[in-house]
N, C-alpha and C. Protein backbone atom coordinates (compact mmCIF):
# COMPACT_ATOMS: atom_id res chain seq x y z
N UNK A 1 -18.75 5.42 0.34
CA UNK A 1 -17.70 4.41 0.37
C UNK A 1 -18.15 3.22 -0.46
N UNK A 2 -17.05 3.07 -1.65
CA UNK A 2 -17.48 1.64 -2.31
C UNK A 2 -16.98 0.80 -1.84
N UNK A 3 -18.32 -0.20 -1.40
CA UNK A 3 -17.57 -1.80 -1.13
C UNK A 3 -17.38 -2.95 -1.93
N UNK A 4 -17.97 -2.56 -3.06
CA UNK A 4 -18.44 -3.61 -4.43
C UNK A 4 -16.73 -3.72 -4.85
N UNK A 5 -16.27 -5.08 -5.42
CA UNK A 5 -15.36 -4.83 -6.35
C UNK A 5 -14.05 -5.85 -5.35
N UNK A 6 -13.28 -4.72 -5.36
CA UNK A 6 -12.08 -5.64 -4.80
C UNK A 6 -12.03 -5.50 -3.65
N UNK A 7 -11.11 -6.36 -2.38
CA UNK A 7 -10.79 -7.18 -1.32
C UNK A 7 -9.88 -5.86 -0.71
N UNK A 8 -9.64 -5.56 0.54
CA UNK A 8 -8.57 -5.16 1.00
C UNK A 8 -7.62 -6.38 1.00
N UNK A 9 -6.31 -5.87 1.16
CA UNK A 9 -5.34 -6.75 0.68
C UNK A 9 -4.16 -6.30 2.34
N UNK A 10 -3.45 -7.52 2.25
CA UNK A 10 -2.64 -7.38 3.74
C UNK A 10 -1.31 -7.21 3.24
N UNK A 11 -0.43 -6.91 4.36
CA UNK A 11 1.21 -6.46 4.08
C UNK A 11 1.85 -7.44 3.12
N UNK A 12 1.69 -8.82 3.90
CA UNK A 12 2.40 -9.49 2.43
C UNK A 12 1.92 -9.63 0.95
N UNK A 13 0.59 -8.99 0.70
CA UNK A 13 0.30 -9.01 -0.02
C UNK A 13 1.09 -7.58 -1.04
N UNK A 14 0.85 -6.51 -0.24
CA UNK A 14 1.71 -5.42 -1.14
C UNK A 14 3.15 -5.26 -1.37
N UNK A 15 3.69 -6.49 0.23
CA UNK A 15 5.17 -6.54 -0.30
C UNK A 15 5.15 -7.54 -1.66
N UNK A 16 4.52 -8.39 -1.81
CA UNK A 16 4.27 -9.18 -3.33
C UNK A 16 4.55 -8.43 -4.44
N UNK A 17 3.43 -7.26 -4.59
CA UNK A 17 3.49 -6.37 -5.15
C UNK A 17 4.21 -5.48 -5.75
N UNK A 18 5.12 -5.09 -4.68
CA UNK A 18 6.40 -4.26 -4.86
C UNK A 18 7.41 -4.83 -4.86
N UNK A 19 7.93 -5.97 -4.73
CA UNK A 19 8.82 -7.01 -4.30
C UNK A 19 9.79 -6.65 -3.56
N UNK A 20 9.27 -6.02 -2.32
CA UNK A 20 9.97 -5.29 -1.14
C UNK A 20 9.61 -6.74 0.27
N UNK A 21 10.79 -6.14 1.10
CA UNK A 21 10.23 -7.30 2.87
C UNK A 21 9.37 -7.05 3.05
N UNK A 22 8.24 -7.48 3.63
CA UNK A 22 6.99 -7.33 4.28
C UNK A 22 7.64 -6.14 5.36
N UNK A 23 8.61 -6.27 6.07
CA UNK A 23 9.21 -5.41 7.66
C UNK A 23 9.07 -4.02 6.63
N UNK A 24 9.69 -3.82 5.57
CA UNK A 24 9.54 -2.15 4.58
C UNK A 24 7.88 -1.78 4.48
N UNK A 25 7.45 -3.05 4.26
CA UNK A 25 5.78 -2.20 3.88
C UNK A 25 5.48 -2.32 5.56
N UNK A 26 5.32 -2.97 6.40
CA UNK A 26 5.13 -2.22 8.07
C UNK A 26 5.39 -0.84 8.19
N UNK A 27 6.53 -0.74 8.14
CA UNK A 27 7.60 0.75 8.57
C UNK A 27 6.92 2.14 7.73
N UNK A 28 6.91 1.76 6.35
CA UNK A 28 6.55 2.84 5.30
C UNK A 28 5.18 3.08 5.54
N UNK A 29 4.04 2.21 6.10
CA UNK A 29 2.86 2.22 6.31
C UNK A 29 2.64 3.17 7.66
N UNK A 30 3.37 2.29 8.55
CA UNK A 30 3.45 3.53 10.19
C UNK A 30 4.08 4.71 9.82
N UNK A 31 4.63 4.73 8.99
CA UNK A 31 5.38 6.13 8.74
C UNK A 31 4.47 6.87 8.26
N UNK A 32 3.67 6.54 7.68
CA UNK A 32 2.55 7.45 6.80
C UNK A 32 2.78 7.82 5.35
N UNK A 33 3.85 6.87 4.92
CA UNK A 33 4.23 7.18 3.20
C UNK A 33 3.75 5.86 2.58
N UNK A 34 3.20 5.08 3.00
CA UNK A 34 2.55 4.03 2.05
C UNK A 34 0.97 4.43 2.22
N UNK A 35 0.07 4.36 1.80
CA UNK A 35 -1.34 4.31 2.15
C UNK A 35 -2.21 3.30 2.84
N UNK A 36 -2.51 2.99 4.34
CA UNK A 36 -2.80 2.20 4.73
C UNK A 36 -3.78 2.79 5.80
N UNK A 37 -4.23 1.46 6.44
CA UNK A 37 -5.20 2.11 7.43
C UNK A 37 -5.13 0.47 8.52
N UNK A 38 -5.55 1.06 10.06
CA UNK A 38 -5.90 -0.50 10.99
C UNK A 38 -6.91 -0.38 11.17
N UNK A 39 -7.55 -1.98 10.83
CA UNK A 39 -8.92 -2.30 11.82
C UNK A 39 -8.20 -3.37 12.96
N UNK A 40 -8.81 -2.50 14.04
CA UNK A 40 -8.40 -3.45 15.00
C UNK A 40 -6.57 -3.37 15.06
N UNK A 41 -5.71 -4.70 15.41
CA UNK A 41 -4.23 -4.82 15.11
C UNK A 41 -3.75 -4.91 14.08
N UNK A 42 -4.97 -5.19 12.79
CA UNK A 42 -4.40 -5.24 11.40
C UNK A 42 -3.87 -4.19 10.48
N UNK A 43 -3.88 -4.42 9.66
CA UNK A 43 -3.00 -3.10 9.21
C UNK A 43 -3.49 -3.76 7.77
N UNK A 44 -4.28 -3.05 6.64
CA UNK A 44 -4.75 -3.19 5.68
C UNK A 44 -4.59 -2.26 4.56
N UNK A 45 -4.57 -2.55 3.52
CA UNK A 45 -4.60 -1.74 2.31
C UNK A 45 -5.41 -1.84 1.35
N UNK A 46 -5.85 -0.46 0.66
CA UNK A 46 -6.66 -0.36 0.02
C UNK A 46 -6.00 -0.78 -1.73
N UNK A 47 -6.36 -2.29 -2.40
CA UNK A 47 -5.49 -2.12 -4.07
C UNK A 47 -5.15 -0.82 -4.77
N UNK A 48 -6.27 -0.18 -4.93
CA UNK A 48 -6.56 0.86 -5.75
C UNK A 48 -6.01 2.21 -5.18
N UNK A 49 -5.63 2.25 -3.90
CA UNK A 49 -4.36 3.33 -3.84
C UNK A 49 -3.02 2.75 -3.41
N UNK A 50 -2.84 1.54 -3.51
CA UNK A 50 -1.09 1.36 -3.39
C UNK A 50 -1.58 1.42 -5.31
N UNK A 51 -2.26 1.05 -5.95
CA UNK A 51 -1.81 1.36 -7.65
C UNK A 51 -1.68 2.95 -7.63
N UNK A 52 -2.29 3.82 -6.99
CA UNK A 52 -2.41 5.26 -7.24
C UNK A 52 -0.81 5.53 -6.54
N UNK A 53 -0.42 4.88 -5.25
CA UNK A 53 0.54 5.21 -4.72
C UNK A 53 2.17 5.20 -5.96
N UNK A 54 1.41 4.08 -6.11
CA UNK A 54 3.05 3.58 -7.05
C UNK A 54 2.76 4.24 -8.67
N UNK A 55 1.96 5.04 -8.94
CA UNK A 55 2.08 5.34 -10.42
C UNK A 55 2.98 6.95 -9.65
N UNK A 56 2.51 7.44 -8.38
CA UNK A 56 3.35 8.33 -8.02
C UNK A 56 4.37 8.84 -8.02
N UNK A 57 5.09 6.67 -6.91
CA UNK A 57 6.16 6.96 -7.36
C UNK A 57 6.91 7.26 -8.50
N UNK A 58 6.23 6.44 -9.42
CA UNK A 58 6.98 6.56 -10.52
C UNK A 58 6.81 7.69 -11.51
N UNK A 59 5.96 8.38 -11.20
CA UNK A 59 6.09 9.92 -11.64
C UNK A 59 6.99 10.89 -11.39
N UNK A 60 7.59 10.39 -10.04
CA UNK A 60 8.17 11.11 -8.96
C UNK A 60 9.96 11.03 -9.81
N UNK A 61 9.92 9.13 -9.89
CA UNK A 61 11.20 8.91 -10.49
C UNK A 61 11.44 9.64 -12.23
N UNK A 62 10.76 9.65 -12.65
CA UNK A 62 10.44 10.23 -14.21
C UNK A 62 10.48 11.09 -14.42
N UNK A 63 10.20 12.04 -13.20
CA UNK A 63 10.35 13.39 -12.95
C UNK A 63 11.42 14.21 -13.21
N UNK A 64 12.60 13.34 -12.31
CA UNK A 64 13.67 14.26 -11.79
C UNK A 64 14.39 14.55 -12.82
């Protein structure tokens, strides 16, 4: 496990990101379609797979 480098980052931070509600990145996270993980009550994300997540999506959209 690398710890060097970048920060886990919190919900409002990936709703920033995506320019979605913070309540969508909760939901999509408990749902198990965003990539997330809890320590404790928090609910955290890793940068480097919401970027892996979202080149997905957009593979996904490019796709069809």
């Amino acid at each position: 496990m690398k710890m060097q480098g970048e920060n886990l980052i919190g919900p409002k931070d990936v709703a920033a990101l995506l320019a979605v509600p913070v309540s969508w990145v909760y939901a999509q996270a408990e749902a198990g379609r965003l990539p997330s993980f809890k320590i404790g009550k928090y609910r955290r994300f890793d940068p480097q797979a919401i970027r892996e997540w979202l080149e997905q999506q957009r593979g996904g959209v490019n796709g069809r």
